[in-house]
Protein backbone atom coordinates (compact mmCIF):
# COMPACT_ATOMS: atom_id res chain seq x y z
CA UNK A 1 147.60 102.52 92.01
CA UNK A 2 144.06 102.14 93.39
CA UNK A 3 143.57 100.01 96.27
CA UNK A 4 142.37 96.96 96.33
CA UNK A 5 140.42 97.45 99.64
CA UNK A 6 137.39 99.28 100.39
CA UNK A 7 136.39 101.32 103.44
CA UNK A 8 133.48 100.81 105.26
CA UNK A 9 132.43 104.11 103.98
CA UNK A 10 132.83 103.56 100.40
CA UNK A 11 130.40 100.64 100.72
CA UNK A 12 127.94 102.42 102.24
CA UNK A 13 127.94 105.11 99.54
CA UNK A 14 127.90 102.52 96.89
CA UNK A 15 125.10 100.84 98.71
CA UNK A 16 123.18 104.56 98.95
CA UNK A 17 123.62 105.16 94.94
CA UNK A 18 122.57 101.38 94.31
CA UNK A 19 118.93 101.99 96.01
CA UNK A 20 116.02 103.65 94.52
CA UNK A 21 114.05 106.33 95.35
CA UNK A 22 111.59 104.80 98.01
CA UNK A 23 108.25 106.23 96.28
CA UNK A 24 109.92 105.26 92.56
CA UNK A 25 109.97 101.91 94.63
CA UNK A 26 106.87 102.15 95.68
CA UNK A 27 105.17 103.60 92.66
CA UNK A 28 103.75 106.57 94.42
CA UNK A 29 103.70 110.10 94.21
CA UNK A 30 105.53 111.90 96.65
CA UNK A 31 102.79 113.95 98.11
CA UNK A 32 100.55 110.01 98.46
CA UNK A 33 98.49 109.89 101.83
CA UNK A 34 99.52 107.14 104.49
CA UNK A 35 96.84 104.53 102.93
CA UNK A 36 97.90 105.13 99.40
CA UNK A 37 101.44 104.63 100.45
CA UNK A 38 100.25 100.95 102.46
CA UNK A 39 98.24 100.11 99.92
CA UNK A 40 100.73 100.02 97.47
CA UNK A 41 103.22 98.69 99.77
CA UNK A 42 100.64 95.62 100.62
CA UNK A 43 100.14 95.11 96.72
CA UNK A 44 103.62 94.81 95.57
CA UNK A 45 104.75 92.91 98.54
CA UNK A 46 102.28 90.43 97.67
CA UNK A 47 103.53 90.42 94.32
CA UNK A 48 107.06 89.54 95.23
CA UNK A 49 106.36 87.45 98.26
CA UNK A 50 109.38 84.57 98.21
CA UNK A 51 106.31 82.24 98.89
CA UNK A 52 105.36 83.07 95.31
CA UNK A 53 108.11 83.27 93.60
CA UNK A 54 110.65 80.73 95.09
CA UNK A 55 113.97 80.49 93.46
CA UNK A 56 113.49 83.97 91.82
CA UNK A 57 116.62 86.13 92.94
CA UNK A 58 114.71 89.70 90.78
CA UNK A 59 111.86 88.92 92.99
CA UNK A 60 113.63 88.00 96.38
CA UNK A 61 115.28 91.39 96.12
CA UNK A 62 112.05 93.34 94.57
CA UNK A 63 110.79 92.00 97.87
CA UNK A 64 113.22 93.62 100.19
CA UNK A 65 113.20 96.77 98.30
CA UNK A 66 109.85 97.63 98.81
CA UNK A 67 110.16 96.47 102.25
CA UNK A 68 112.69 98.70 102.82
CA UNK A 69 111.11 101.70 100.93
CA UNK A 70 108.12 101.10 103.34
CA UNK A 71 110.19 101.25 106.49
CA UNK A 72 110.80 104.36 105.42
CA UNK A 73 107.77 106.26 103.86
CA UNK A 74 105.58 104.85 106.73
CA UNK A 75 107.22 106.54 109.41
CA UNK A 76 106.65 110.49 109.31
CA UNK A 77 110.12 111.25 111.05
CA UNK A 78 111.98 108.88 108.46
CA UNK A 79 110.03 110.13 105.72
CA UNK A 80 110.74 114.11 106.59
CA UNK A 81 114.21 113.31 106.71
CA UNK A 82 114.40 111.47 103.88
CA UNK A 83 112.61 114.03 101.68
CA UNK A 84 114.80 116.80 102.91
CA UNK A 85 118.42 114.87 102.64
CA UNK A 86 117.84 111.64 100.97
CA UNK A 87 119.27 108.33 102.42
CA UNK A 88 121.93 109.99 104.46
CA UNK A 89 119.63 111.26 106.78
CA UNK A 90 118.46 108.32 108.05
CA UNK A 91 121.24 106.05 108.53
CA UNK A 92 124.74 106.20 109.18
CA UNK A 93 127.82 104.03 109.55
CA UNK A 94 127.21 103.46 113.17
CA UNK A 95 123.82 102.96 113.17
CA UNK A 96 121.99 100.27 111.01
CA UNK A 97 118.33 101.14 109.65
CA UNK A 98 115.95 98.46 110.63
CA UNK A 99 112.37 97.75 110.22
CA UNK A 100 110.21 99.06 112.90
CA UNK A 101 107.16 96.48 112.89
CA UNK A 102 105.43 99.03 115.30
CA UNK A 103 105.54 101.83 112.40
CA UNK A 104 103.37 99.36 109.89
CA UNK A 105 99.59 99.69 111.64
CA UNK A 106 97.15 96.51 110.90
CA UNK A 107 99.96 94.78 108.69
CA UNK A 108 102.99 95.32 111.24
CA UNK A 109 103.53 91.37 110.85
CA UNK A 110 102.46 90.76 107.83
CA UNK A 111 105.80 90.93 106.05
CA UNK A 112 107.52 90.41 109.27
CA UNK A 113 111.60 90.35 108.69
CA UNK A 114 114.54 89.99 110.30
CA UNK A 115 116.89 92.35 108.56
CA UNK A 116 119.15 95.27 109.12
CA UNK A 117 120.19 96.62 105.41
CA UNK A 118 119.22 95.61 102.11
CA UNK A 119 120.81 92.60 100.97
CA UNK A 120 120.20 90.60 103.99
CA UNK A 121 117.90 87.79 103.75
CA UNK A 122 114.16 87.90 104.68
CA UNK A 123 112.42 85.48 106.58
CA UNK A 124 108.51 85.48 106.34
CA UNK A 125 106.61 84.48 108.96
CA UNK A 126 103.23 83.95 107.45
CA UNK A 127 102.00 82.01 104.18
CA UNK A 128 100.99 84.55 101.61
CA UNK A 129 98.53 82.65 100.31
CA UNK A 130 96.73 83.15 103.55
CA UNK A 131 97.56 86.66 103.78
CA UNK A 132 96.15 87.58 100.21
CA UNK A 133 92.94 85.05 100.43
CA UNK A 134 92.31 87.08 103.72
CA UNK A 135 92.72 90.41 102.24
CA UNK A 136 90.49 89.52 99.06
CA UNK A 137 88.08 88.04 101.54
CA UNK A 138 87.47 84.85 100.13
CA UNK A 139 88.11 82.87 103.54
CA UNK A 140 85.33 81.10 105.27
CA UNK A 141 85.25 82.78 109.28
CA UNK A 142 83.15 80.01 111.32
CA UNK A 143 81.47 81.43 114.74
CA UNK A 144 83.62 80.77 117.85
CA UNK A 145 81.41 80.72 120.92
CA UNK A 146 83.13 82.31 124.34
CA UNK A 147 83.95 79.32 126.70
CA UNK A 148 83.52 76.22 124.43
CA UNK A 149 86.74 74.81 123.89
CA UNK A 150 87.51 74.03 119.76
CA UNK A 151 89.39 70.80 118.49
CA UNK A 152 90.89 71.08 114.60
CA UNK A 153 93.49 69.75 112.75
CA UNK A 154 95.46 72.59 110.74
CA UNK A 155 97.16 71.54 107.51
CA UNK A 156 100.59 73.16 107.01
CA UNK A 157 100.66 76.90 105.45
CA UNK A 158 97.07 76.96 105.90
CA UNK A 159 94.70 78.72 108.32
CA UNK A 160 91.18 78.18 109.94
CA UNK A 161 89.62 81.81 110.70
CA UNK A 162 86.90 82.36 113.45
CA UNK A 163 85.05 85.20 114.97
CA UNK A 164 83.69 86.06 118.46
CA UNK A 165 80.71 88.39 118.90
CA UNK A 166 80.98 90.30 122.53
CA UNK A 167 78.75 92.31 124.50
CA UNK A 168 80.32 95.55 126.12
CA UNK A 169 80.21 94.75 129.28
CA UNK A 170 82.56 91.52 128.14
CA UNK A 171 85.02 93.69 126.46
CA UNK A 172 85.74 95.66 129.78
CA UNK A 173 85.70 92.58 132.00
CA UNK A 174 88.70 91.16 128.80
CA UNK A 175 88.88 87.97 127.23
CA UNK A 176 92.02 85.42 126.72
CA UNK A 177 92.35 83.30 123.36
CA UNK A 178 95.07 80.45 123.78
CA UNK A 179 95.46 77.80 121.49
CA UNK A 180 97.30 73.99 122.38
CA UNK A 181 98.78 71.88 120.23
CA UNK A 182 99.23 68.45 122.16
CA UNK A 183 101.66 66.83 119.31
CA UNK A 184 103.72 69.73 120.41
CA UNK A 185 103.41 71.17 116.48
CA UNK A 186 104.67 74.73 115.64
CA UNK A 187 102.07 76.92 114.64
CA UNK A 188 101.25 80.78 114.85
CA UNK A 189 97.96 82.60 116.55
CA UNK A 190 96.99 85.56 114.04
CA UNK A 191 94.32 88.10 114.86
CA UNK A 192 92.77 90.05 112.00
CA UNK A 193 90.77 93.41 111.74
CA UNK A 194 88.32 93.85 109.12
CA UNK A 195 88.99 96.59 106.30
CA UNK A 196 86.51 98.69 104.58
CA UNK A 197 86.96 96.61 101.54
CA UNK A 198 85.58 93.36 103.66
CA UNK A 199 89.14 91.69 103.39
CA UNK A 200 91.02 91.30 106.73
CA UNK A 201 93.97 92.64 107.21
CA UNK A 202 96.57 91.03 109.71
CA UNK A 203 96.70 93.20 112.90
CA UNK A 204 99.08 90.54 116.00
CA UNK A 205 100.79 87.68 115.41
CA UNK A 206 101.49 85.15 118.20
CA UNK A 207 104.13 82.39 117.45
CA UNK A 208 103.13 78.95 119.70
CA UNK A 209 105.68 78.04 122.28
CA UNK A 210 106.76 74.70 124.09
CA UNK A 211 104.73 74.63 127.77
CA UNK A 212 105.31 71.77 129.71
CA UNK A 213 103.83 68.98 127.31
CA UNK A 214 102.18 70.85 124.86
CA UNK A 215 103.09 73.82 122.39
CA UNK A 216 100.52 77.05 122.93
CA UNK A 217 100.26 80.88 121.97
CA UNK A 218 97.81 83.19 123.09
CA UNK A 219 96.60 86.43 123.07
CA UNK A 220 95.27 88.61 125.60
CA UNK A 221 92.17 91.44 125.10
CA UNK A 222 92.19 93.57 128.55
CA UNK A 223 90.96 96.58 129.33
CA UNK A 224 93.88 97.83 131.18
CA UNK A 225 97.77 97.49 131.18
CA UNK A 226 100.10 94.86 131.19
CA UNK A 227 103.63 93.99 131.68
CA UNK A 228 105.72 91.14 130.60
CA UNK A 229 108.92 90.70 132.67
CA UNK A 230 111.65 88.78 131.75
CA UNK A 231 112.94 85.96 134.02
CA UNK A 232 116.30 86.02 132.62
CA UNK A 233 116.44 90.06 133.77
CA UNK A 234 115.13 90.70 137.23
């Protein structure tokens, strides 16, 4: 008689033959370059965002699929061993794959999760309707001068985008944008680069922060190094 109890091991081989192929995933060829592989990653992702499709289980888990399948074909080590061994390669019982935001370029926060397998549930950090207006372009970027200070109002899951011309000797001397919110609201600070296409593609993500009596986030632009050290480890 069978029984009834599973090993850890059994799961994760049932879990291995339940996942596709991460370019059958993906819908790319196995030879694709790097861009074809994040462009089709960005497309379907957008597809299946849970913003879009709330309350759809097919989509929630078309969404961590791809996810996943990216996390894998965008890193060249992961993607070797994958193509030489398959899934085995790259994980094993005592180590969990996760996804390396560092490994995704210009959209490393984009689809920003907090997962360690498949199956978990995603958390997004941005709207996707401001992600994909940004991409397609069709946002309105107002002129920000250097030094004059900015008051707005930001309605929820929305965005107000701005640019900042410098001259080179003001990108070596570095530049600091922090935002306030004085109703101590929770909002994010996103910096975009511009793609060939004219769309901008999310490149850091800053998530505001209670200071004292206000929330802020900022971002720093220096020529040279620097180190964060944590208080609560000398």
């Amino acid at each position: 008689m069978p029984s009834p109890f599973k090993s850890r091991g059994d799961e994760e081989k049932n879990q291995q033959q339940r996942r596709r192929d991460p370019y059958e995933a993906l819908g790319v060829a196995r030879n694709s370059t790097d861009q074809e592989i994040k462009s089709a990653y960005r497309r379907m992702a957008l597809k299946y965002h849970p913003d879009k499709n709330s309350n759809d289980p097919v989509a929630a888990d078309m969404f961590k699929e791809v996810t996943f399948s990216y996390n894998i074909l965008s890193d060249p080590n992961k993607r070797r061993q994958y193509d030489t061994s398959g899934f085995e390669a790259i994980e094993s019982e005592s180590q969990e794959l996760e996804l390396d935001l560092s490994s995704l370029g210009t959209v490393n926060t984009m689809f920003a999760a907090l997962f360690s397998k498949l199956g978990v549930p995603i958390k997004t950090t941005v709207s996707a309707t401001v992600l994909e207006e940004a991409l397609n372009g069709s946002v309105t970027v107002r002129p920000l001068q250097l030094g004059q200070p900015l008051y707005k109002k930001v309605e929820k899951q929305c965005a107000h985008f701005y640019s900042v011309e410098i001259t080179e000797q003001e990108a070596q001397m570095g530049f600091v944008c922090r935002v306030h919110s004085p109703d101590k609201s929770k909002f994010k600070l996103l910096y975009f680069e511009v793609e060939e296409s004219g769309g901008l593609s999310l490149a850091l993500q800053e998530d505001s922060t209670k200071t004292g009596k206000v929330t802020s986030a900022g971002m720093f632009f220096l020529c040279f190094p620097v180190y964060r050290f944590d208080e609560t480890n000398p």
